[in-house]
C-alpha atoms as a PDB file:
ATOM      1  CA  UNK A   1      -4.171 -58.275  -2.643  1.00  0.00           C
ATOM      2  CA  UNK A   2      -2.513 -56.884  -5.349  1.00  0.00           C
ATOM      3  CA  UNK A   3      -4.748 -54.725  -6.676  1.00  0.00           C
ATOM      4  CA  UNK A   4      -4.734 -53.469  -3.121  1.00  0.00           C
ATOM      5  CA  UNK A   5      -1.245 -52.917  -3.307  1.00  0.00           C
ATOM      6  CA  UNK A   6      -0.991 -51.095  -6.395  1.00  0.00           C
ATOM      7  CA  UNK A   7      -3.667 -48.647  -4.973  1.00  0.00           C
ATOM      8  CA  UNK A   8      -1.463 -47.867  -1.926  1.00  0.00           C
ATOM      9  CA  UNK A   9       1.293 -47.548  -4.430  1.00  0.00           C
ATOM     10  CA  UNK A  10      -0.241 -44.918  -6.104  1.00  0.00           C
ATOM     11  CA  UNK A  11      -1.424 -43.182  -3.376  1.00  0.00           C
ATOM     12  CA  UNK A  12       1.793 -42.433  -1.776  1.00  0.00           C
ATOM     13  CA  UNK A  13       3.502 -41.563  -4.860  1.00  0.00           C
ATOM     14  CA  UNK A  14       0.596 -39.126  -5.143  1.00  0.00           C
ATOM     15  CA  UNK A  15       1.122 -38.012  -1.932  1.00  0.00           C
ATOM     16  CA  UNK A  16       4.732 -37.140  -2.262  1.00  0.00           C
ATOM     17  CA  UNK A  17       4.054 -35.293  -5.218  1.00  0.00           C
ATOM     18  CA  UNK A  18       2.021 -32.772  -3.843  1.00  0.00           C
ATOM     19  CA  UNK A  19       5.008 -31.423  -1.296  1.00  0.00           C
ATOM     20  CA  UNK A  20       7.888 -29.431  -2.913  1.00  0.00           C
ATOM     21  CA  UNK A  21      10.996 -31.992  -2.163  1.00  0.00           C
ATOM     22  CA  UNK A  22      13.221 -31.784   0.890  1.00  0.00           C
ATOM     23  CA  UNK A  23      10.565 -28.602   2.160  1.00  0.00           C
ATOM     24  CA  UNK A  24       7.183 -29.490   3.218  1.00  0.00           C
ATOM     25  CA  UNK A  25       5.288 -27.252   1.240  1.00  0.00           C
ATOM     26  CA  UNK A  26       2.925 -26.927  -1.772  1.00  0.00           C
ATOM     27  CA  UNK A  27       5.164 -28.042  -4.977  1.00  0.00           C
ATOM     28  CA  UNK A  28       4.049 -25.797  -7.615  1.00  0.00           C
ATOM     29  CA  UNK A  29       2.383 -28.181 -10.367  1.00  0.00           C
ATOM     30  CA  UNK A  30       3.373 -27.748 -14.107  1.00  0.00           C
ATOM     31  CA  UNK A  31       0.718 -24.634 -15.283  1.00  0.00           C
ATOM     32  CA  UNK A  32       0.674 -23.278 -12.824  1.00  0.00           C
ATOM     33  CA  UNK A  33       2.697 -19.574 -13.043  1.00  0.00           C
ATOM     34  CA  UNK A  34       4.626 -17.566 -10.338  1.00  0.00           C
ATOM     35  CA  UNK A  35       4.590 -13.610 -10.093  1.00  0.00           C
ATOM     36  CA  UNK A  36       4.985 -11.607 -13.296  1.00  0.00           C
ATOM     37  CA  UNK A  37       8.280 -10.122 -13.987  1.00  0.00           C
ATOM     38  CA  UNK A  38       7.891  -6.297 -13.940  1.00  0.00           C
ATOM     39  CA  UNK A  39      11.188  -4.489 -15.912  1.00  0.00           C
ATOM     40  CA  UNK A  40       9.629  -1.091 -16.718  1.00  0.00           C
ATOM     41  CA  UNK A  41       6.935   1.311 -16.643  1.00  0.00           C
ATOM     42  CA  UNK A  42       3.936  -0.154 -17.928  1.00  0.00           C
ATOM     43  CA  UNK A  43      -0.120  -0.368 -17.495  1.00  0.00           C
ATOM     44  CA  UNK A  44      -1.325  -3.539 -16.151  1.00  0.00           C
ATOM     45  CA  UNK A  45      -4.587  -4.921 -17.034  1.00  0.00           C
ATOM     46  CA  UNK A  46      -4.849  -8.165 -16.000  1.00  0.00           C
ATOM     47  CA  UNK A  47      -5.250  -9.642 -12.637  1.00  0.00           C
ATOM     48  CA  UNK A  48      -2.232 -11.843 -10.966  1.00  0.00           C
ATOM     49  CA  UNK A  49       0.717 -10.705  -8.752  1.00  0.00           C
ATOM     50  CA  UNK A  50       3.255  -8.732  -9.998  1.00  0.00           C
ATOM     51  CA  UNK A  51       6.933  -8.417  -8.651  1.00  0.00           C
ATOM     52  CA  UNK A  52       9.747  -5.742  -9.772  1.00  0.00           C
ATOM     53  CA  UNK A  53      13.278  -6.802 -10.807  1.00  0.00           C
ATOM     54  CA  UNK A  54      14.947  -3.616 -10.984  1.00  0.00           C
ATOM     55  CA  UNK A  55      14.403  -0.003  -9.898  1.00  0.00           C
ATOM     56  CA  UNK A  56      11.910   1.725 -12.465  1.00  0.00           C
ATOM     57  CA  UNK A  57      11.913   5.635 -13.790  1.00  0.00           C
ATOM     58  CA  UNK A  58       9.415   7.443 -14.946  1.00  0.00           C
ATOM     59  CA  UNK A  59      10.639   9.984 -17.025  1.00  0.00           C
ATOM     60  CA  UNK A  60       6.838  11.573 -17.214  1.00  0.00           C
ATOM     61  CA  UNK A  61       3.306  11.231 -15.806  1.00  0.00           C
ATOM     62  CA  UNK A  62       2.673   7.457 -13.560  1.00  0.00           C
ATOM     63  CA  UNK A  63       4.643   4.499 -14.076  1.00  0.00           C
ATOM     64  CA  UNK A  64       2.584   1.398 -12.804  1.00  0.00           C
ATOM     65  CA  UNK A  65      -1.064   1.777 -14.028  1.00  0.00           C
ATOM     66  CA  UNK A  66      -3.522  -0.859 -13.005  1.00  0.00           C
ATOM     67  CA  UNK A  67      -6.731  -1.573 -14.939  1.00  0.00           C
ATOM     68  CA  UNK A  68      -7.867  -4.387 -13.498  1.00  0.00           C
ATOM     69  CA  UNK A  69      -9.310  -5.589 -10.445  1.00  0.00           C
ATOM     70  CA  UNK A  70      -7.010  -8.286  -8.587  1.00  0.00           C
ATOM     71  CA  UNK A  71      -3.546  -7.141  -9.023  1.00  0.00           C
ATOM     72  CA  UNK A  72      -1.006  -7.432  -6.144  1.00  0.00           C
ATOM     73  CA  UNK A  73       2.219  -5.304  -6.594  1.00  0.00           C
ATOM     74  CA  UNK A  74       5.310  -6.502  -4.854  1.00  0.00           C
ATOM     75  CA  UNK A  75       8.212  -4.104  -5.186  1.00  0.00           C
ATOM     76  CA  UNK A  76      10.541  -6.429  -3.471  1.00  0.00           C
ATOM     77  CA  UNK A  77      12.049  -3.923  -1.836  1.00  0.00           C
ATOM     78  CA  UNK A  78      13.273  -1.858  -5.500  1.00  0.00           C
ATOM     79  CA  UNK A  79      12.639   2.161  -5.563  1.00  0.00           C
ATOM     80  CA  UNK A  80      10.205   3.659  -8.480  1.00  0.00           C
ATOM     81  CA  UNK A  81      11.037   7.268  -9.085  1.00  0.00           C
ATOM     82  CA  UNK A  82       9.855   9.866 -10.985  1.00  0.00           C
ATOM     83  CA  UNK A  83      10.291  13.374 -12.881  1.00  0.00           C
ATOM     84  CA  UNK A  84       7.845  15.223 -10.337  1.00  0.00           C
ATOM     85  CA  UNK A  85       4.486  14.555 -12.605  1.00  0.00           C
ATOM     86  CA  UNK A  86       1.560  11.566 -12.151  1.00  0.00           C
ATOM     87  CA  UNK A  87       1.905   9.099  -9.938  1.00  0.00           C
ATOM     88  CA  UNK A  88       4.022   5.948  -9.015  1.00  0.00           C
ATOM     89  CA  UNK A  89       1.379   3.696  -8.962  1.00  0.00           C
ATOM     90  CA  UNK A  90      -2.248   4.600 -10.038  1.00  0.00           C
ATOM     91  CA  UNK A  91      -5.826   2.602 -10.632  1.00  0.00           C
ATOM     92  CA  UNK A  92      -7.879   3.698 -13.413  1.00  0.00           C
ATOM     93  CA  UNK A  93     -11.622   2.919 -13.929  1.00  0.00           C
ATOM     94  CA  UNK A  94     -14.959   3.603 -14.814  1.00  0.00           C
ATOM     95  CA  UNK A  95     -15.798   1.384 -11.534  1.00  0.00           C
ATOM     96  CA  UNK A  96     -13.653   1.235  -8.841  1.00  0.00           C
ATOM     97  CA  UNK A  97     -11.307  -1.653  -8.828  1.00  0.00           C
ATOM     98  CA  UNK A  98     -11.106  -3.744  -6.124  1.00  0.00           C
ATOM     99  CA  UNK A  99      -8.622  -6.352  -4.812  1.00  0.00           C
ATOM    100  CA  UNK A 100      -5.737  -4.212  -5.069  1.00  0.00           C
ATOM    101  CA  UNK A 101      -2.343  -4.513  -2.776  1.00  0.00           C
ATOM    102  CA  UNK A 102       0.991  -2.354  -2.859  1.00  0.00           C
ATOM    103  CA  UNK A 103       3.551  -3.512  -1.081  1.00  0.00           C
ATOM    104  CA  UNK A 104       7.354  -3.522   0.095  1.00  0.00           C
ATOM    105  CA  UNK A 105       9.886  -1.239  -1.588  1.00  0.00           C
ATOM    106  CA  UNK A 106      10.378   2.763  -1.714  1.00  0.00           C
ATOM    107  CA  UNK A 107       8.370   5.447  -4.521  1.00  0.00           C
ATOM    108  CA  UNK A 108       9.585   9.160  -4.398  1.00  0.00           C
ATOM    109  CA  UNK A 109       9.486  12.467  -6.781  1.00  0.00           C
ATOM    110  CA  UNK A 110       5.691  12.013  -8.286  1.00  0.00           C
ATOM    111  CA  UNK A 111       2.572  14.392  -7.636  1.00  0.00           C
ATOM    112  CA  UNK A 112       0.968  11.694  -5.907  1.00  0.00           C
ATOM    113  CA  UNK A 113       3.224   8.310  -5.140  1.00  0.00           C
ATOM    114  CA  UNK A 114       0.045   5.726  -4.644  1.00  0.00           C
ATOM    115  CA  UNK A 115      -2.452   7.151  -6.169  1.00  0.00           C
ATOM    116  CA  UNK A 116      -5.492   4.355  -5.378  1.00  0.00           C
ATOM    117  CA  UNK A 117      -8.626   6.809  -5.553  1.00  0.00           C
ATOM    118  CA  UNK A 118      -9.821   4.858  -7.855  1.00  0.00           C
ATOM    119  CA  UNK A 119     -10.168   1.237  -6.006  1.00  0.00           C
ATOM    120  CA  UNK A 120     -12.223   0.211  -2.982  1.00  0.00           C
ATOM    121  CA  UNK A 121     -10.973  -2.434  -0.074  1.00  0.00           C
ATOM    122  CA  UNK A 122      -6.530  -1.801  -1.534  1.00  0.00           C
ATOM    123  CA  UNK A 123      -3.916  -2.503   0.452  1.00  0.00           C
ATOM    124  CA  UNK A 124      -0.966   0.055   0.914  1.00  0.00           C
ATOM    125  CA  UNK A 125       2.011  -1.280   3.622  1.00  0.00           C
ATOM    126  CA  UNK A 126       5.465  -1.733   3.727  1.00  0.00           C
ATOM    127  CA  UNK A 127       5.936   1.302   1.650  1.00  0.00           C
ATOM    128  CA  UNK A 128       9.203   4.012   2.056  1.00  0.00           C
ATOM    129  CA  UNK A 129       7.595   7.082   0.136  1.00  0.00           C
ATOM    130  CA  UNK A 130       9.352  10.550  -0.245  1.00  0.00           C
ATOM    131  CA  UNK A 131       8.475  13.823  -2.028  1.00  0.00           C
ATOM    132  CA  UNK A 132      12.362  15.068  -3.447  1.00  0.00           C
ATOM    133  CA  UNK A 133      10.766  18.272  -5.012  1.00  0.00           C
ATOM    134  CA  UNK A 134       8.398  20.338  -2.947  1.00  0.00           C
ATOM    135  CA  UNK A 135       6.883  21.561  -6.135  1.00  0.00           C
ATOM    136  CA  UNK A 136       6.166  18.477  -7.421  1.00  0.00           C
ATOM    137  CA  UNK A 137       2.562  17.924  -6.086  1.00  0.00           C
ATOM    138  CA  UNK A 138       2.124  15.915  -3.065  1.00  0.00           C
ATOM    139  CA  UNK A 139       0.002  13.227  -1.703  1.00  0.00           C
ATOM    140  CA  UNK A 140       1.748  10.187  -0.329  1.00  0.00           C
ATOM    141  CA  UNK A 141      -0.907   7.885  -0.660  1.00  0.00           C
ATOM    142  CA  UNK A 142      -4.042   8.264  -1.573  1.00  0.00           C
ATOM    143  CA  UNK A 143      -6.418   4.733  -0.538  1.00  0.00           C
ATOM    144  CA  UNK A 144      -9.847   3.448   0.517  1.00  0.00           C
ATOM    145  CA  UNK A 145      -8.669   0.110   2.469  1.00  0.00           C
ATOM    146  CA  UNK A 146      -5.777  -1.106   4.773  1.00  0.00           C
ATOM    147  CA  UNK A 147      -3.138   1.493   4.917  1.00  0.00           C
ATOM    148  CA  UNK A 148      -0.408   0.114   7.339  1.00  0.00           C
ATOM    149  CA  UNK A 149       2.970   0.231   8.153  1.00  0.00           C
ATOM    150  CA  UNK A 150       4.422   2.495   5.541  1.00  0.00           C
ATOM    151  CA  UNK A 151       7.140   5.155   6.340  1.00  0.00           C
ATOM    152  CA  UNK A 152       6.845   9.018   4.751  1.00  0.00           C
ATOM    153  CA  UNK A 153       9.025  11.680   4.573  1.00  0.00           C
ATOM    154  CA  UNK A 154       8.769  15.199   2.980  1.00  0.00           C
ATOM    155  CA  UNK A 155       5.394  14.920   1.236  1.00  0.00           C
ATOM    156  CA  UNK A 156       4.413  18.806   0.051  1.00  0.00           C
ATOM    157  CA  UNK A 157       0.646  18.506   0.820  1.00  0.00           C
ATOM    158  CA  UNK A 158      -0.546  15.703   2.393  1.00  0.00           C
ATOM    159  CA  UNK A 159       1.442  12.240   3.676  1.00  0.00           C
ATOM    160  CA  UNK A 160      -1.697   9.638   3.492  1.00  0.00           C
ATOM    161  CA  UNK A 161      -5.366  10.456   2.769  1.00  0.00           C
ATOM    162  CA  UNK A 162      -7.477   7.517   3.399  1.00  0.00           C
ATOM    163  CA  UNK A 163     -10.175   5.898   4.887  1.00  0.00           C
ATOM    164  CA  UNK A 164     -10.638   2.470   6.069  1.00  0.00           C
ATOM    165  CA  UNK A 165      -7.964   1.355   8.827  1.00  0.00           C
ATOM    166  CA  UNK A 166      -5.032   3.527   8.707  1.00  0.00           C
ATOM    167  CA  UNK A 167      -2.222   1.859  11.396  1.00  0.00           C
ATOM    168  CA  UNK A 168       1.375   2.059  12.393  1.00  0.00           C
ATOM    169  CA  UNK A 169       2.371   4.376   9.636  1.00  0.00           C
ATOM    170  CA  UNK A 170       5.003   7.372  10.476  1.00  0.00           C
ATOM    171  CA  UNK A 171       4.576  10.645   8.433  1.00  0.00           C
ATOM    172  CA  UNK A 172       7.637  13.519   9.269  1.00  0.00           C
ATOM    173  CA  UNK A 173       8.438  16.448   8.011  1.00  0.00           C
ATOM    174  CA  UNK A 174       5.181  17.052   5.328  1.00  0.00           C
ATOM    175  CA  UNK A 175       2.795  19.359   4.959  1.00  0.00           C
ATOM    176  CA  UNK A 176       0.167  17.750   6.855  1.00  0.00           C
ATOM    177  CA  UNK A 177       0.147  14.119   7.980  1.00  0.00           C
ATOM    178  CA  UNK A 178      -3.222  12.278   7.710  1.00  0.00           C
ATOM    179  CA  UNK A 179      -6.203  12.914   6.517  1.00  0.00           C
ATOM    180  CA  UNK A 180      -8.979  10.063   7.844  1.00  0.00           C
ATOM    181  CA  UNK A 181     -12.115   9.874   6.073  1.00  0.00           C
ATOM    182  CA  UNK A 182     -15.328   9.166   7.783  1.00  0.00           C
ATOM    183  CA  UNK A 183     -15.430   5.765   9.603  1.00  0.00           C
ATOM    184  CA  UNK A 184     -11.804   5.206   9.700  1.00  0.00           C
ATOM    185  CA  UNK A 185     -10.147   3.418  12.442  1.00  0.00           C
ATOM    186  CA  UNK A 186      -6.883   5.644  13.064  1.00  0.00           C
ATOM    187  CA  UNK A 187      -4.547   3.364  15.497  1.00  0.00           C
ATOM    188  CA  UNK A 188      -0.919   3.557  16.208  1.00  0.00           C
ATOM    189  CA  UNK A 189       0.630   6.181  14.007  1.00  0.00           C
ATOM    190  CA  UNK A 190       3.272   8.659  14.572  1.00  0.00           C
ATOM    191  CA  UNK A 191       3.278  12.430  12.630  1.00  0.00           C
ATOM    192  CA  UNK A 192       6.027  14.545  13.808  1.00  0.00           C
ATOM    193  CA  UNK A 193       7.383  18.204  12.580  1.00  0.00           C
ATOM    194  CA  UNK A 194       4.564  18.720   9.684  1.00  0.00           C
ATOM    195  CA  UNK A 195       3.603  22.077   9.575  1.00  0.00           C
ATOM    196  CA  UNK A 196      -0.215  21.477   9.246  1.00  0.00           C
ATOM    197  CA  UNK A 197      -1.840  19.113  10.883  1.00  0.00           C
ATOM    198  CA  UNK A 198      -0.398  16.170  11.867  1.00  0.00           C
ATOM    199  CA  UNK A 199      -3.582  13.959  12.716  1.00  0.00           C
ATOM    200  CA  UNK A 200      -7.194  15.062  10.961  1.00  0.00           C
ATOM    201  CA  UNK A 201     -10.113  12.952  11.162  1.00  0.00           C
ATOM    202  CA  UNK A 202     -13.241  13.013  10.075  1.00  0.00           C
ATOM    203  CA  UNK A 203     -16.030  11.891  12.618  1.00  0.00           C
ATOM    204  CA  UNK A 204     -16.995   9.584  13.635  1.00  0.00           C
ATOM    205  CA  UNK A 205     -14.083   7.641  13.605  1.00  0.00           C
ATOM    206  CA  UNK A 206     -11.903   5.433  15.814  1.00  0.00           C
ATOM    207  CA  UNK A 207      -8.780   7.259  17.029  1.00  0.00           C
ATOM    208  CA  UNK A 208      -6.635   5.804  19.635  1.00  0.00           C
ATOM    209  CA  UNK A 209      -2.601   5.183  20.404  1.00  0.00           C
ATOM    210  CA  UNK A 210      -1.381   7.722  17.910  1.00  0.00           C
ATOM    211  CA  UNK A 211       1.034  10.102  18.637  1.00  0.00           C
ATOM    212  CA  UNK A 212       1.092  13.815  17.009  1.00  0.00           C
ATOM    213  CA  UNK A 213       3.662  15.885  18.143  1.00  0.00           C
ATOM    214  CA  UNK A 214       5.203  18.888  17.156  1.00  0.00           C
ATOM    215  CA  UNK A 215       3.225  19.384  14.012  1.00  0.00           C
ATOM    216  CA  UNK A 216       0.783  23.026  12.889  1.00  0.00           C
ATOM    217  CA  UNK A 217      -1.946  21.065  14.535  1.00  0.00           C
ATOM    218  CA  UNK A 218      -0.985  18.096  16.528  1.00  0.00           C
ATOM    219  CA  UNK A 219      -4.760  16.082  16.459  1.00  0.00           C
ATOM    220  CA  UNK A 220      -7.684  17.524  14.231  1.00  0.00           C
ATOM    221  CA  UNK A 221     -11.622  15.397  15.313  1.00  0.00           C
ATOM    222  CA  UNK A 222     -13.714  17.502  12.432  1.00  0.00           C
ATOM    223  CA  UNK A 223     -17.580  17.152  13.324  1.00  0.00           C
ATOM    224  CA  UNK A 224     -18.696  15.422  16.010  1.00  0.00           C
ATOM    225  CA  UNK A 225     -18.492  11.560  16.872  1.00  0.00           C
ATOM    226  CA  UNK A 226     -15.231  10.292  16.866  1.00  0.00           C
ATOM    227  CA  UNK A 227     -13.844   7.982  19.623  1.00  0.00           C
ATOM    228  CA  UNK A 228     -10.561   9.563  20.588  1.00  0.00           C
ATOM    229  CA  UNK A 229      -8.703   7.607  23.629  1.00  0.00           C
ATOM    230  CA  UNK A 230      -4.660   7.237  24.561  1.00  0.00           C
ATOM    231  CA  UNK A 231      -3.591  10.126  22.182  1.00  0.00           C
ATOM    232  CA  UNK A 232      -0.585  11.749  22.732  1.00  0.00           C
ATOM    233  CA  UNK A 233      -1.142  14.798  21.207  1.00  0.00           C
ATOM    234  CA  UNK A 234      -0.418  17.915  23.221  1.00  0.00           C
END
């Protein structure tokens, strides 16, 4: 009996252990490390999330560099800036990285402000992304993956070129809007007053619920293919 006892003992305290007091979730157990303090520009090369603390400035070429598969950048909702050269965030490689995820806070004045190109299967959301000099370069973003829910304004060239599933972004007042590579799924998005196109996709592709108004070219389908419903597009 008492051996009995001192097994339920332990198994409770055990139990209680494993919740973070007073909240009902995971505790975090000693070793075990949070998200990685980001202060300034820097190149990352190992993999683990990474969180900003402050607003960063590049005062030439990109400011977050990634070199490693697995990172996760959280901005946290702080601004990276720039002088107008490189890009806010960019993956280099010999291989394309993979695992890669950009997320929550603003990025303005570089020639390209995500520049992922070089990383297959990234996530790109949450993102508030301007172009301040119209000299300065321009692509917005620049993925293969999940582009969603980011908000551009005044890109030069191009607001997002991508492929993969591009959804609920809105791109204004750019050069052109999107640019969907083949076997994209295009859903949701908004491109208003850009003075080339505001929608381009190359087919096939899935287009459907986007709305394209008042740009050069409202809705661009290039070769043949593409699966274009509930557009408005006029």
């Amino acid at each position: 009996m008492r051996r009995s006892v001192a097994a339920l003992t332990v198994g409770l305290a055990m139990g209680a252990m494993s919740l973070a007091p007073g909240t009902g979730t995971p505790a975090q157990y000693p070793g075990e490390e949070g998200p990685i303090e980001i202060e300034k520009c820097q190149t990352i090369s190992k993999p683990g999330s990474y969180v900003l603390v402050k607003n960063l400035v590049s005062t030439g070429g990109n400011c977050l560099v990634l070199a490693a598969d697995h990172i996760t950048i959280e901005l946290a909702g702080f601004s990276i800036s720039g002088n107008g050269t490189g890009a806010g965030v960019a993956a280099i490689g010999g291989v394309p990285l993979r695992g890669i995820a950009v997320r929550n806070g603003s990025i303005s004045n570089f020639a390209v402000e995500v520049l992922l190109e070089a990383a297959d299967g990234s996530i790109v959301e949450g993102l508030r992304l301007s172009g301040l000099r119209p000299a300065a370069g321009g692509v917005g973003i620049d993925a293969h993956g999940v582009v969603r829910g980011n908000t551009l304004i005044s890109i030069p060239a191009t607001g997002i070129l991508a492929s993969g599933i591009i959804t609920d972004n809105y791109i204004s007042d750019s050069g052109a809007g999107i640019g969907a590579g083949a076997g994209s799924t295009v859903i949701g998005n908004t491109a208003v007053n850009n003075t080339k196109a505001g929608i381009a996709a190359n087919c096939p592709s899935n287009v459907t619920n986007n709305t394209a108004v008042n740009n050069g070219v409202n809705l661009q389908l290039i070769f043949e293919g593409c699966n274009s419903t509930n557009n408005v597009a006029p």
